[in-house]
PDB file of N, CA and C in Angstrom:
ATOM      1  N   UNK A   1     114.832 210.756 116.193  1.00  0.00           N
ATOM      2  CA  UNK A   1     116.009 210.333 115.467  1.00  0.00           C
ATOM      3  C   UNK A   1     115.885 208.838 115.176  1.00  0.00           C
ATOM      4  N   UNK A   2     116.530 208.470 114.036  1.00  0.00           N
ATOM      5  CA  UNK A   2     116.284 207.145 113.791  1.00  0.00           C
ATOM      6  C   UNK A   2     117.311 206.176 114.316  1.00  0.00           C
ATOM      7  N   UNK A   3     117.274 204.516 114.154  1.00  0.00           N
ATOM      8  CA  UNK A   3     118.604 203.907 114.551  1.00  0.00           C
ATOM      9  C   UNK A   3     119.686 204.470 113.939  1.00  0.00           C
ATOM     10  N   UNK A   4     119.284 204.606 112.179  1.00  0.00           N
ATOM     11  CA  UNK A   4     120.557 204.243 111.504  1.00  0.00           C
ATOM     12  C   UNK A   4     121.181 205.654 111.179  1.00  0.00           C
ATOM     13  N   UNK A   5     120.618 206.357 111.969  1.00  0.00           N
ATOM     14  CA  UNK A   5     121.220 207.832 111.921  1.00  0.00           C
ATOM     15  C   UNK A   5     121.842 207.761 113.259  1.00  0.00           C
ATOM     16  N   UNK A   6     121.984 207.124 114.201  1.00  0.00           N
ATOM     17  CA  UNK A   6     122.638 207.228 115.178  1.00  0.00           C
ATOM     18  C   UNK A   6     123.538 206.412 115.232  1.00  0.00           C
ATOM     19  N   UNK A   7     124.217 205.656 113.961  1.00  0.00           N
ATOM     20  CA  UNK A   7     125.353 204.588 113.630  1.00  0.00           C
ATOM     21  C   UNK A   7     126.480 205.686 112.961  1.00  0.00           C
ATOM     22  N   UNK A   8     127.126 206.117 113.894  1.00  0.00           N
ATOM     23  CA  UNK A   8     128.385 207.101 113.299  1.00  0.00           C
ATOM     24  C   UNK A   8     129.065 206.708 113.183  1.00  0.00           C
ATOM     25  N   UNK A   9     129.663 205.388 113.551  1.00  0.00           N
ATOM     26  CA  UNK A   9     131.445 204.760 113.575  1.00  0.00           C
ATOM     27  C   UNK A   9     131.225 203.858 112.389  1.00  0.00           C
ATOM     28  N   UNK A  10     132.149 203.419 111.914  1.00  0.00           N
ATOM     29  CA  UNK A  10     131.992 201.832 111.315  1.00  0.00           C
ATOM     30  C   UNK A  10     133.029 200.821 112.104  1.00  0.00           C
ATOM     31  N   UNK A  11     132.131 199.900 111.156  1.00  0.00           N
ATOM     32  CA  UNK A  11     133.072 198.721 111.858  1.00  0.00           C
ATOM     33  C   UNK A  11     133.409 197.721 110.789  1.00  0.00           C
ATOM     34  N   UNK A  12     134.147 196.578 110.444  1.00  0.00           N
ATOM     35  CA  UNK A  12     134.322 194.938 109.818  1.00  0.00           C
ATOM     36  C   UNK A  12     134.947 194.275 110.533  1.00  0.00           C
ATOM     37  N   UNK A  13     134.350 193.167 109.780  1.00  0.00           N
ATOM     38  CA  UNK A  13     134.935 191.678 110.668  1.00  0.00           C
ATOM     39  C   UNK A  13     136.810 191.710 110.217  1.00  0.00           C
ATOM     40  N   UNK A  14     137.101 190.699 110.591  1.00  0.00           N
ATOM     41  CA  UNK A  14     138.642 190.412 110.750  1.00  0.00           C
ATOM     42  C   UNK A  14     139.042 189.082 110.793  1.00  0.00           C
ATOM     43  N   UNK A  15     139.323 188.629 109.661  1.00  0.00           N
ATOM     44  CA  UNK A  15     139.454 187.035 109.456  1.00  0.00           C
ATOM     45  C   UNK A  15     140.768 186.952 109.648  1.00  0.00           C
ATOM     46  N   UNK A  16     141.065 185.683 110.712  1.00  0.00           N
ATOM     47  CA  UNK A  16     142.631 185.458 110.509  1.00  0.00           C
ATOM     48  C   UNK A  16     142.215 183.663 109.826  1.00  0.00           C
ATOM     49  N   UNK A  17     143.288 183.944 108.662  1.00  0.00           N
ATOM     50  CA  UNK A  17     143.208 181.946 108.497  1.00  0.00           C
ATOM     51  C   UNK A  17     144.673 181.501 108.116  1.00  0.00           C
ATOM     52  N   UNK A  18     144.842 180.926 107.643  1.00  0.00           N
ATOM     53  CA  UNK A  18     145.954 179.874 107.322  1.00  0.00           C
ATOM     54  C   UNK A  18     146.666 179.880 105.845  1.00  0.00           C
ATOM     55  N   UNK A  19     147.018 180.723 106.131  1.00  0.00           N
ATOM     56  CA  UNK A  19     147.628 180.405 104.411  1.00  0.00           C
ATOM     57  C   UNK A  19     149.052 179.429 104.197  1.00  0.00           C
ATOM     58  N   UNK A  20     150.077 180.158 103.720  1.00  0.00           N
ATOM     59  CA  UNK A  20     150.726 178.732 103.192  1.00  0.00           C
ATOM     60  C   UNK A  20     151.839 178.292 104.273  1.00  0.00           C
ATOM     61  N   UNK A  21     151.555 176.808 104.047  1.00  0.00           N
ATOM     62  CA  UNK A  21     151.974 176.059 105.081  1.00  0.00           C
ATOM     63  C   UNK A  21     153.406 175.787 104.426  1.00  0.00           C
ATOM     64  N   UNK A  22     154.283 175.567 105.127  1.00  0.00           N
ATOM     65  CA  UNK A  22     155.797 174.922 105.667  1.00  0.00           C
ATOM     66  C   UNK A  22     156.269 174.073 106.313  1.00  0.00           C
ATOM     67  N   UNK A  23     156.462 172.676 105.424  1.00  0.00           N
ATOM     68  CA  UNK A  23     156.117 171.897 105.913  1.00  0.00           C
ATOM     69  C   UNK A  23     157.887 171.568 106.868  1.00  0.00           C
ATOM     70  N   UNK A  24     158.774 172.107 105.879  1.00  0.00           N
ATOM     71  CA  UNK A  24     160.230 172.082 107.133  1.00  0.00           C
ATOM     72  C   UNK A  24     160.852 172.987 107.828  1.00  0.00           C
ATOM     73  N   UNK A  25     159.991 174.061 108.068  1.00  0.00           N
ATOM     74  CA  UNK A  25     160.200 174.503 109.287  1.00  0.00           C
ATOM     75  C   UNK A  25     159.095 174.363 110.386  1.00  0.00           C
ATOM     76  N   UNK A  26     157.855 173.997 110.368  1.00  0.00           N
ATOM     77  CA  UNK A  26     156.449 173.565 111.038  1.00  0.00           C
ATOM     78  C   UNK A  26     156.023 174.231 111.285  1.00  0.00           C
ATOM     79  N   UNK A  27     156.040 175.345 110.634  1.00  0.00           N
ATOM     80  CA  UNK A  27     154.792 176.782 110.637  1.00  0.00           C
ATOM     81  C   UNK A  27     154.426 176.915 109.609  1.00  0.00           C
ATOM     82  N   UNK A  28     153.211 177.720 109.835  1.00  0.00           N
ATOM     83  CA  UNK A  28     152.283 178.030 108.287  1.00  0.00           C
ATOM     84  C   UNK A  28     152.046 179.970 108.913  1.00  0.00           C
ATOM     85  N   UNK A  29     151.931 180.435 107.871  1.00  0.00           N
ATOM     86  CA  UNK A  29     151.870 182.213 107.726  1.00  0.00           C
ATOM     87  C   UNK A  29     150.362 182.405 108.048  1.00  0.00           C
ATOM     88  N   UNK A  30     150.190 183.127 108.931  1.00  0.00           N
ATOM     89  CA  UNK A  30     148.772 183.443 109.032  1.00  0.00           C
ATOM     90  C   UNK A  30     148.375 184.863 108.186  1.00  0.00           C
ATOM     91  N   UNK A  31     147.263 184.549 107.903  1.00  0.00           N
ATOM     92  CA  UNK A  31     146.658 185.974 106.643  1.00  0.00           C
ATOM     93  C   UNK A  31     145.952 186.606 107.485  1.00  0.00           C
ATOM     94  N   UNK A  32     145.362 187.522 107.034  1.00  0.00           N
ATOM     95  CA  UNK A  32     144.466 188.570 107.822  1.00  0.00           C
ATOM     96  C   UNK A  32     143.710 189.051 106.305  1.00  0.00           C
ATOM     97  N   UNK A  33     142.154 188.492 106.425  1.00  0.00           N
ATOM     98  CA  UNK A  33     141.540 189.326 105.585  1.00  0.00           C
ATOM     99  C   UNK A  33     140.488 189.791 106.178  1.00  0.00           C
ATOM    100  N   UNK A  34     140.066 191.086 105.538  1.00  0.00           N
ATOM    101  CA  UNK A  34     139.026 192.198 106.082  1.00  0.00           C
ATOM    102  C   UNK A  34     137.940 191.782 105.535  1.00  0.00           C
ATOM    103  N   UNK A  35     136.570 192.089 106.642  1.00  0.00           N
ATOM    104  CA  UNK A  35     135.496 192.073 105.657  1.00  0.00           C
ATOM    105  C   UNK A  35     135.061 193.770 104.812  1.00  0.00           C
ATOM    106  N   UNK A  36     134.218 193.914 104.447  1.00  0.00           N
ATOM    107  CA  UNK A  36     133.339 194.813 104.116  1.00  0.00           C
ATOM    108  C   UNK A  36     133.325 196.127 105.368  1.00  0.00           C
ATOM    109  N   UNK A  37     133.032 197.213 105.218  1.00  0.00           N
ATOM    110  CA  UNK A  37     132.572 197.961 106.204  1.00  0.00           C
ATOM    111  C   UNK A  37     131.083 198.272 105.860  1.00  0.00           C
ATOM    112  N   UNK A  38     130.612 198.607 107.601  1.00  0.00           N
ATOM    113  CA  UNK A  38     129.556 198.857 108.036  1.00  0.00           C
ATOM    114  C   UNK A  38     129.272 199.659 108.885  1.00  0.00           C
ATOM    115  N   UNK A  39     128.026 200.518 109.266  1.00  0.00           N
ATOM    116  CA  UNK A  39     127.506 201.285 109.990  1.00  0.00           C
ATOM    117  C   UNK A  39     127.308 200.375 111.400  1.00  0.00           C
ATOM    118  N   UNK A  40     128.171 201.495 112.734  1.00  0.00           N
ATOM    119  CA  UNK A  40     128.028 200.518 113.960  1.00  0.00           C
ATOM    120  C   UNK A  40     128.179 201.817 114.830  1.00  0.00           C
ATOM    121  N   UNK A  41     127.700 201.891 116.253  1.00  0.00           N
ATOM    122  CA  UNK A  41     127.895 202.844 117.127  1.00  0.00           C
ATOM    123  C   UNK A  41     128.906 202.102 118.430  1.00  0.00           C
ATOM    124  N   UNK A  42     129.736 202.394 118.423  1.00  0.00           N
ATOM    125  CA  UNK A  42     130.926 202.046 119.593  1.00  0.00           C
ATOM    126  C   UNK A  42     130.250 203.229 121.421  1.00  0.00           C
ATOM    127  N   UNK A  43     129.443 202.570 122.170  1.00  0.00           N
ATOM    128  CA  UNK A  43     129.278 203.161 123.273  1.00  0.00           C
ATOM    129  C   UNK A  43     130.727 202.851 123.983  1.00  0.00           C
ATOM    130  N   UNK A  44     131.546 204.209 124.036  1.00  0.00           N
ATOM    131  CA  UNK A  44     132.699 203.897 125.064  1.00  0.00           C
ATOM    132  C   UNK A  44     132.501 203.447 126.210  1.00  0.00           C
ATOM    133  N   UNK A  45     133.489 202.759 127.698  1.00  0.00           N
ATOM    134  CA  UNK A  45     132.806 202.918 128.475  1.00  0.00           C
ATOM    135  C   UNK A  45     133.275 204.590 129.316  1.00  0.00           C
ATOM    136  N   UNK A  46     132.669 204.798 130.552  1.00  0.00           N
ATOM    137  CA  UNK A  46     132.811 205.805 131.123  1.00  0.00           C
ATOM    138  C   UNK A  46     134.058 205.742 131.624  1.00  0.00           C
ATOM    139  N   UNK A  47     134.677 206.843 131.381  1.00  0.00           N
ATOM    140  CA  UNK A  47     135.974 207.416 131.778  1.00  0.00           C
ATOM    141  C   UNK A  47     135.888 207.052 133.454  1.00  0.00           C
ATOM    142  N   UNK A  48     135.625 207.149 134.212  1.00  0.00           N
ATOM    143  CA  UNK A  48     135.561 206.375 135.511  1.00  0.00           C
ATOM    144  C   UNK A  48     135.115 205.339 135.617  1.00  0.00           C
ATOM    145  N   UNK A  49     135.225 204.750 134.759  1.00  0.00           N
ATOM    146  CA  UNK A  49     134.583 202.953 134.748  1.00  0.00           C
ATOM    147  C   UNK A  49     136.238 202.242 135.501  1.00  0.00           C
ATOM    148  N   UNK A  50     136.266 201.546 136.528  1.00  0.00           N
ATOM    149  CA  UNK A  50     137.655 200.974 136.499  1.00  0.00           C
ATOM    150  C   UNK A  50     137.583 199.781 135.916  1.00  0.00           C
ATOM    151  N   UNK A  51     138.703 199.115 135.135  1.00  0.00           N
ATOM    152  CA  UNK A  51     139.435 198.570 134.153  1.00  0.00           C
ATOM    153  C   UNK A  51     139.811 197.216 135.106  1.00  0.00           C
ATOM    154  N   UNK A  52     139.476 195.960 134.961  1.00  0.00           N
ATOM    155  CA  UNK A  52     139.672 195.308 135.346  1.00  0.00           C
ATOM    156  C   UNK A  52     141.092 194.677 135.162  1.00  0.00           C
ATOM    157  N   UNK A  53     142.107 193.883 135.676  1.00  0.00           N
ATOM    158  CA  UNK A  53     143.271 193.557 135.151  1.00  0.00           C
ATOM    159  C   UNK A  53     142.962 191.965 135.082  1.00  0.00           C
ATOM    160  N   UNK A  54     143.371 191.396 133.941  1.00  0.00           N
ATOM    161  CA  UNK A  54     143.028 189.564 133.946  1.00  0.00           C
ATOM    162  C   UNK A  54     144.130 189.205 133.843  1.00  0.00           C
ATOM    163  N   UNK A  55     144.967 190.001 133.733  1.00  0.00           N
ATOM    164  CA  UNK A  55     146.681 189.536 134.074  1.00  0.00           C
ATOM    165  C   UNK A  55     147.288 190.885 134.766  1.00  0.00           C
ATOM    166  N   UNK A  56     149.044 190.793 134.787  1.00  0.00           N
ATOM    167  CA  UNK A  56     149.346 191.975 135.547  1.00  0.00           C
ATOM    168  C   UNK A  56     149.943 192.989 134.185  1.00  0.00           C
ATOM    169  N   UNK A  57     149.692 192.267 132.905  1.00  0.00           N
ATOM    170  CA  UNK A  57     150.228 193.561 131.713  1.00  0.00           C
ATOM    171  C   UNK A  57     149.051 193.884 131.103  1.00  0.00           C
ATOM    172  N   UNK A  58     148.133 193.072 130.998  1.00  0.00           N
ATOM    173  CA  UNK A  58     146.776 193.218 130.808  1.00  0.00           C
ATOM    174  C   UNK A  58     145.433 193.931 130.745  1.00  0.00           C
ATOM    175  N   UNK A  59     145.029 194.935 130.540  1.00  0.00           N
ATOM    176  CA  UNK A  59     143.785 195.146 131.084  1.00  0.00           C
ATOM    177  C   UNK A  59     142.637 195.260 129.418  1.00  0.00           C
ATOM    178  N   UNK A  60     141.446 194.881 130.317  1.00  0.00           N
ATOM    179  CA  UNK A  60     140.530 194.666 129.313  1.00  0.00           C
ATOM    180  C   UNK A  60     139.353 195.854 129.633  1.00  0.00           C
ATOM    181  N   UNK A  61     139.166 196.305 128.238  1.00  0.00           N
ATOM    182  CA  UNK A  61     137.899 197.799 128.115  1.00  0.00           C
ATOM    183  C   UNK A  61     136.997 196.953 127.581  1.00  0.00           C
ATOM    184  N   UNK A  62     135.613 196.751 128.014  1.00  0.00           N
ATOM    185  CA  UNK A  62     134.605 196.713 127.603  1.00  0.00           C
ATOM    186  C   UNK A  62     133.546 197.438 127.225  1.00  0.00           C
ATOM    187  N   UNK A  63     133.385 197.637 126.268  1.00  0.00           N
ATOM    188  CA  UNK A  63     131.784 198.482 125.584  1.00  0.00           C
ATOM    189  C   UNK A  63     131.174 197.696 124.889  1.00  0.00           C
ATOM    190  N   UNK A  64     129.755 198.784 124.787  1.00  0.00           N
ATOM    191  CA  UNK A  64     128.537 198.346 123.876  1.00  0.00           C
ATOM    192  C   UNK A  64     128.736 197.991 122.536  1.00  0.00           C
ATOM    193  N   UNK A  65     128.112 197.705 121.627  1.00  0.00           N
ATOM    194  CA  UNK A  65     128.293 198.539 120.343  1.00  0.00           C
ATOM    195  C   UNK A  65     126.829 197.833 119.611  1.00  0.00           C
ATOM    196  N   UNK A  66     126.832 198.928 118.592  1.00  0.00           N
ATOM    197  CA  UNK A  66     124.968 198.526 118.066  1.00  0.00           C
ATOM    198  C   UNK A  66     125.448 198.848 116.197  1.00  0.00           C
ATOM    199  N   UNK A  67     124.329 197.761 115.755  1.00  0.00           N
ATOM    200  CA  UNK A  67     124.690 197.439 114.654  1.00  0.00           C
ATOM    201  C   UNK A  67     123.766 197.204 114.357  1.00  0.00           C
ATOM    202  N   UNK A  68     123.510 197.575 112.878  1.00  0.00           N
ATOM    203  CA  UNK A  68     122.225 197.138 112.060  1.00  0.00           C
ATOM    204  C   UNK A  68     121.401 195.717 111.737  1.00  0.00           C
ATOM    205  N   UNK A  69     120.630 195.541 111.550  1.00  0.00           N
ATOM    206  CA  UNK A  69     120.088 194.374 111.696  1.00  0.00           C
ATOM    207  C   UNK A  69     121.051 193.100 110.479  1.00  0.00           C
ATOM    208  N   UNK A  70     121.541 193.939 109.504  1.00  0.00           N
ATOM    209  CA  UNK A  70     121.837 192.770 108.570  1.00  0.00           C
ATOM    210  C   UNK A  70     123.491 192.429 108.758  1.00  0.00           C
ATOM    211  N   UNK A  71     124.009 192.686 109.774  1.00  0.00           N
ATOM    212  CA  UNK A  71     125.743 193.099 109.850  1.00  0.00           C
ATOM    213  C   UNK A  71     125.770 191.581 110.616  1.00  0.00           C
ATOM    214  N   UNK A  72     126.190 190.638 109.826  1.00  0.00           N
ATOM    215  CA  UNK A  72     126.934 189.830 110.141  1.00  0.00           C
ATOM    216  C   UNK A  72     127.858 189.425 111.249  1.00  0.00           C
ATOM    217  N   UNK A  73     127.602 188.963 112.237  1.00  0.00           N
ATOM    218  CA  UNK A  73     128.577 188.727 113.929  1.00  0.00           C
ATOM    219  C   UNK A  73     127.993 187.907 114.148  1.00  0.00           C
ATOM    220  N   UNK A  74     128.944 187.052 115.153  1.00  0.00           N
ATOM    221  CA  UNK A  74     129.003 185.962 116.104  1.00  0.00           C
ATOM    222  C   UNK A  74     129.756 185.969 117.446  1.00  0.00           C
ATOM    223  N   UNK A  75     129.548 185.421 118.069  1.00  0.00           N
ATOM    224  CA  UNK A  75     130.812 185.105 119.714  1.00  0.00           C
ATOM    225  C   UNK A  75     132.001 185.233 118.542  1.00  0.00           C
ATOM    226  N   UNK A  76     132.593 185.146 119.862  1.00  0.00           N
ATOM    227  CA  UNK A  76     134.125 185.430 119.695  1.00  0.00           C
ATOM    228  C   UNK A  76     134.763 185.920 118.044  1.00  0.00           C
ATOM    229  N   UNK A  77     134.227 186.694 117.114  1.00  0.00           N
ATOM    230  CA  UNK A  77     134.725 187.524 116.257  1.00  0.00           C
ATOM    231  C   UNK A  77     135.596 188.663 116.449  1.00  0.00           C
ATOM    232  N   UNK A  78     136.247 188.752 115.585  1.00  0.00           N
ATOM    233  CA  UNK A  78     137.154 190.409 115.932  1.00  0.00           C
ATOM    234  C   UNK A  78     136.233 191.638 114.976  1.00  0.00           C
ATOM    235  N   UNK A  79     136.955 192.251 115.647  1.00  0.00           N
ATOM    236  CA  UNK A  79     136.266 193.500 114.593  1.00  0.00           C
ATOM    237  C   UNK A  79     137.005 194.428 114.469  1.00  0.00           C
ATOM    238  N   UNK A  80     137.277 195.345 113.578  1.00  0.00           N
ATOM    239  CA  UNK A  80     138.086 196.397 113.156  1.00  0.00           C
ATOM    240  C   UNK A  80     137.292 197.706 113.831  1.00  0.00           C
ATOM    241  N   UNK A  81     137.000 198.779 114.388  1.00  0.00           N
ATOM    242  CA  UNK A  81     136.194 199.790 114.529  1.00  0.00           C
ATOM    243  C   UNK A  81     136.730 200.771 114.342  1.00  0.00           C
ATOM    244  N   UNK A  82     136.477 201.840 113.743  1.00  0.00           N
ATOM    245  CA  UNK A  82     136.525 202.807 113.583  1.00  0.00           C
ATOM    246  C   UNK A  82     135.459 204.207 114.268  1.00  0.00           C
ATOM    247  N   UNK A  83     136.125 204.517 115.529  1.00  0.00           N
ATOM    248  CA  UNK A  83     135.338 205.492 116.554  1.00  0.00           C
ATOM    249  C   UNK A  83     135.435 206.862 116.366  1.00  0.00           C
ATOM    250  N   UNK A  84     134.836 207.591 116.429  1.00  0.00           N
ATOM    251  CA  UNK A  84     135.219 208.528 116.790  1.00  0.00           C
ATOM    252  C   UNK A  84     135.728 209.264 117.853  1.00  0.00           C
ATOM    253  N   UNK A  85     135.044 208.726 118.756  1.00  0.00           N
ATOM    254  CA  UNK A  85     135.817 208.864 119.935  1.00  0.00           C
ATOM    255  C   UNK A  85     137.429 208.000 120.524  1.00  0.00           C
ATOM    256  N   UNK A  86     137.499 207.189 119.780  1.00  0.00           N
ATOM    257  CA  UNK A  86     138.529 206.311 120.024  1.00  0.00           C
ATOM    258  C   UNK A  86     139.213 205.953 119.218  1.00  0.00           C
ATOM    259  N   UNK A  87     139.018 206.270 118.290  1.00  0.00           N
ATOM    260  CA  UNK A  87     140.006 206.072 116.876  1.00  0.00           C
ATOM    261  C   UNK A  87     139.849 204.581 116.462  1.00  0.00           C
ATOM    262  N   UNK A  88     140.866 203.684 115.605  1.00  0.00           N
ATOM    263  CA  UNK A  88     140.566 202.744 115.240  1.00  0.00           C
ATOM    264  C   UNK A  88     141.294 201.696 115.787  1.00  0.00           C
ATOM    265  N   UNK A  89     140.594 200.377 116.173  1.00  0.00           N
ATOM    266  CA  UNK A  89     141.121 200.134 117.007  1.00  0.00           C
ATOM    267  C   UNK A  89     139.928 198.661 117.130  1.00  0.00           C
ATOM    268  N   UNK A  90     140.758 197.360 117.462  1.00  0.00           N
ATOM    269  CA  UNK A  90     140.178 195.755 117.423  1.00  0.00           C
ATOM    270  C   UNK A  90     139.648 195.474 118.323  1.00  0.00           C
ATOM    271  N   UNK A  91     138.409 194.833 118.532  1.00  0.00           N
ATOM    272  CA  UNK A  91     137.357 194.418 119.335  1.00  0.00           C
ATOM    273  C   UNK A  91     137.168 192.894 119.164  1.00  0.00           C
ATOM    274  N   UNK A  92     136.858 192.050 120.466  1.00  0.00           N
ATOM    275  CA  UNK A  92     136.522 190.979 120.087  1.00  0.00           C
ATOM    276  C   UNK A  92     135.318 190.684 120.481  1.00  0.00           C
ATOM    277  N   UNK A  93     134.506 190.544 120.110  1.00  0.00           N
ATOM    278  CA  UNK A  93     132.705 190.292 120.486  1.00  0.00           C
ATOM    279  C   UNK A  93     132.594 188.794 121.905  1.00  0.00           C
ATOM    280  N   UNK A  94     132.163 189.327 122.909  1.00  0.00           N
ATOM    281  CA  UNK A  94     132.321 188.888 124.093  1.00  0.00           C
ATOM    282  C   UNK A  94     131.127 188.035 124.298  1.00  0.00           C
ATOM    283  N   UNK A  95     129.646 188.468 123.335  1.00  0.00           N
ATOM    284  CA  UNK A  95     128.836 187.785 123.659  1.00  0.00           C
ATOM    285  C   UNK A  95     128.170 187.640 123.047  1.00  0.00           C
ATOM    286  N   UNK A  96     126.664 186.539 122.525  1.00  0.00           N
ATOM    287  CA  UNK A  96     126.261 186.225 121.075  1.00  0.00           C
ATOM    288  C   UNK A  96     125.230 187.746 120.928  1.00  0.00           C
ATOM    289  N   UNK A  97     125.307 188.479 119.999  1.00  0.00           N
ATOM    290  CA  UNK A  97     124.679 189.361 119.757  1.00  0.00           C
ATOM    291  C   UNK A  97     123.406 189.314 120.020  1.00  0.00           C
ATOM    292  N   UNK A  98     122.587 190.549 120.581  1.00  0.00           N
ATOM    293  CA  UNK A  98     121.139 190.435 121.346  1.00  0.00           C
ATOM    294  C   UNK A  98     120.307 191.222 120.066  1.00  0.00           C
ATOM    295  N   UNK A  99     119.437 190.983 119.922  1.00  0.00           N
ATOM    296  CA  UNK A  99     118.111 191.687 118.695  1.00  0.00           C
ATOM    297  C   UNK A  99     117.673 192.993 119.392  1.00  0.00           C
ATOM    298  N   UNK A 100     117.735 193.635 118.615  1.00  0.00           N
ATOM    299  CA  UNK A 100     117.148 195.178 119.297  1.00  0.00           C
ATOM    300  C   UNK A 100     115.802 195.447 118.267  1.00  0.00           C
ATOM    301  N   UNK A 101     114.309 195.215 119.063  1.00  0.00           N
ATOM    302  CA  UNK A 101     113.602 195.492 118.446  1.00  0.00           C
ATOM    303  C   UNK A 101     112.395 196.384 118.727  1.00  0.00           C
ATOM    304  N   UNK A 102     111.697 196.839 117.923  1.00  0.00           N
ATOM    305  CA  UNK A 102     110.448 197.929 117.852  1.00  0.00           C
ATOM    306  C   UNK A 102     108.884 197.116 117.963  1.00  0.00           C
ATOM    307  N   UNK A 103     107.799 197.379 118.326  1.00  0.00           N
ATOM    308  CA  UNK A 103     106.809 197.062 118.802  1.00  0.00           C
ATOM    309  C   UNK A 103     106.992 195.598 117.518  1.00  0.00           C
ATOM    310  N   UNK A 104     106.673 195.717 116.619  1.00  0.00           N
ATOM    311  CA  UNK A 104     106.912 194.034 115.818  1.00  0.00           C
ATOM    312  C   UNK A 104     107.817 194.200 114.341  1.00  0.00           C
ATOM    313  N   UNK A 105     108.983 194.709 114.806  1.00  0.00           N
ATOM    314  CA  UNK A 105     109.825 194.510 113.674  1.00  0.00           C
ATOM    315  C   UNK A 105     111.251 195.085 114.151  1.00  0.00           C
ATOM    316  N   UNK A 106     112.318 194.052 114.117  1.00  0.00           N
ATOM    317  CA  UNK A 106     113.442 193.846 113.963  1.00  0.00           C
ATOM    318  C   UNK A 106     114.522 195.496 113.699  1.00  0.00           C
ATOM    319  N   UNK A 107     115.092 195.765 114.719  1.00  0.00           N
ATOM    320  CA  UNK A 107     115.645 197.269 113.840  1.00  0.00           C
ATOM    321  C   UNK A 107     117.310 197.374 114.260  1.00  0.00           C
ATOM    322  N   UNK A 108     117.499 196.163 114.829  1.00  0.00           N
ATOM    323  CA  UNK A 108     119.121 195.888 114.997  1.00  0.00           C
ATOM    324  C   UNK A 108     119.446 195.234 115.935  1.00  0.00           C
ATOM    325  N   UNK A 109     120.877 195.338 115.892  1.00  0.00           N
ATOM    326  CA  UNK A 109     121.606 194.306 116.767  1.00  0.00           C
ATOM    327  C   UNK A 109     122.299 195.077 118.476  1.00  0.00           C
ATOM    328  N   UNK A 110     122.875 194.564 119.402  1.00  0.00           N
ATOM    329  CA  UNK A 110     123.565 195.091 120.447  1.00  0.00           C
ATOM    330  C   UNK A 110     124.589 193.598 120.367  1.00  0.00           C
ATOM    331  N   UNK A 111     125.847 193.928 121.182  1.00  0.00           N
ATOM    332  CA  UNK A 111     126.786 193.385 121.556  1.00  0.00           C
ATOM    333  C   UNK A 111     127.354 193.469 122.516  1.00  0.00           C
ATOM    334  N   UNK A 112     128.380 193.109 123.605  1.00  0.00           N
ATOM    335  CA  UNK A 112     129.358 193.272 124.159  1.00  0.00           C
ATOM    336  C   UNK A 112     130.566 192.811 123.598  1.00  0.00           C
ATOM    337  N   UNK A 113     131.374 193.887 123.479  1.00  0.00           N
ATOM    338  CA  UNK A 113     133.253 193.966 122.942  1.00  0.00           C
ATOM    339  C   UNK A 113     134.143 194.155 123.773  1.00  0.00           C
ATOM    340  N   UNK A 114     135.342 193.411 123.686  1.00  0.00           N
ATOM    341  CA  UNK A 114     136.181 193.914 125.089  1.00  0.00           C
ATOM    342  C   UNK A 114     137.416 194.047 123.851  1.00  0.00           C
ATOM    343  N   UNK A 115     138.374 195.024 124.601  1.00  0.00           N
ATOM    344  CA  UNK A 115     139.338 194.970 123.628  1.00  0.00           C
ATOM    345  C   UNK A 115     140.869 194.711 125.098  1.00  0.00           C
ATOM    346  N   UNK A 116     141.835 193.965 124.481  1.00  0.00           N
ATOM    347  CA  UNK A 116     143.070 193.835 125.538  1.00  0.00           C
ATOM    348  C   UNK A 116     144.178 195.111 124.775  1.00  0.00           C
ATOM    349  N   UNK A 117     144.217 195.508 125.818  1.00  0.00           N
ATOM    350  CA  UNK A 117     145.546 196.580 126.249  1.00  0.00           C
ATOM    351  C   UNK A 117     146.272 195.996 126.380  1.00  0.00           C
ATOM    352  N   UNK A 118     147.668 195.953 125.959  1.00  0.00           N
ATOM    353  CA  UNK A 118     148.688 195.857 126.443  1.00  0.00           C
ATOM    354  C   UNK A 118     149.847 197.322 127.300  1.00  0.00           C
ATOM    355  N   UNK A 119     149.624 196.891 128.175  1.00  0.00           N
ATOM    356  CA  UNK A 119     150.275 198.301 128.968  1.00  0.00           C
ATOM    357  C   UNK A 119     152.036 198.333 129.276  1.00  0.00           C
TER     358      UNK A 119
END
């Protein structure tokens, strides 16, 4: 089987920026624009994995996820995913993406994503 036959979910980035500012009340509206979608595999973690709490409303799921070599990521990005196993649902990339490669050529990316629950 190949990589890119084993990329069933998709995924895009998730831009938040600044749009228009106010200057008398001292807030500005934040936007949300989407990127593009892409081919990505969301490894859940294991249903007996326990869930760490980093607060007491808190808890954070961490998984894999693998992505083609040309898909655009960095630290701390969000991402939109679309799972199958998990439906759709925001990720924030936990760590600088690692190269996944074949005896001498490049055939994708790996990550770590954590997403916060609010419970």
């Amino acid at each position: 089987m190949s990589f890119q036959s084993a990329l069933v979910d998709r995924a895009r980035r998730v831009h938040r920026l600044v749009g228009y500012r106010n200057p008398d009340l001292g807030e500005s509206e934040q936007v949300v624009q989407y990127g593009e979608w892409g081919k990505c595999r969301l490894n859940p973690p294991d249903s007996n994995e326990n869930r760490s709490a980093s607060e007491a409303v808190k808890n954070r799921i961490t998984a894999e996820i693998l992505l083609p070599k040309d898909f655009d990521l960095d630290l701390n990005d969000r991402l939109e995913i679309e799972s199958q196993e998990l439906g759709t649902t925001v990720w924030i990339v936990e760590n600088q993406p690692q190269l996944l490669r074949r005896k001498r050529s490049i055939i994708g990316k790996t990550a770590t994503v954590v997403q916060i629950v609010d419970m």
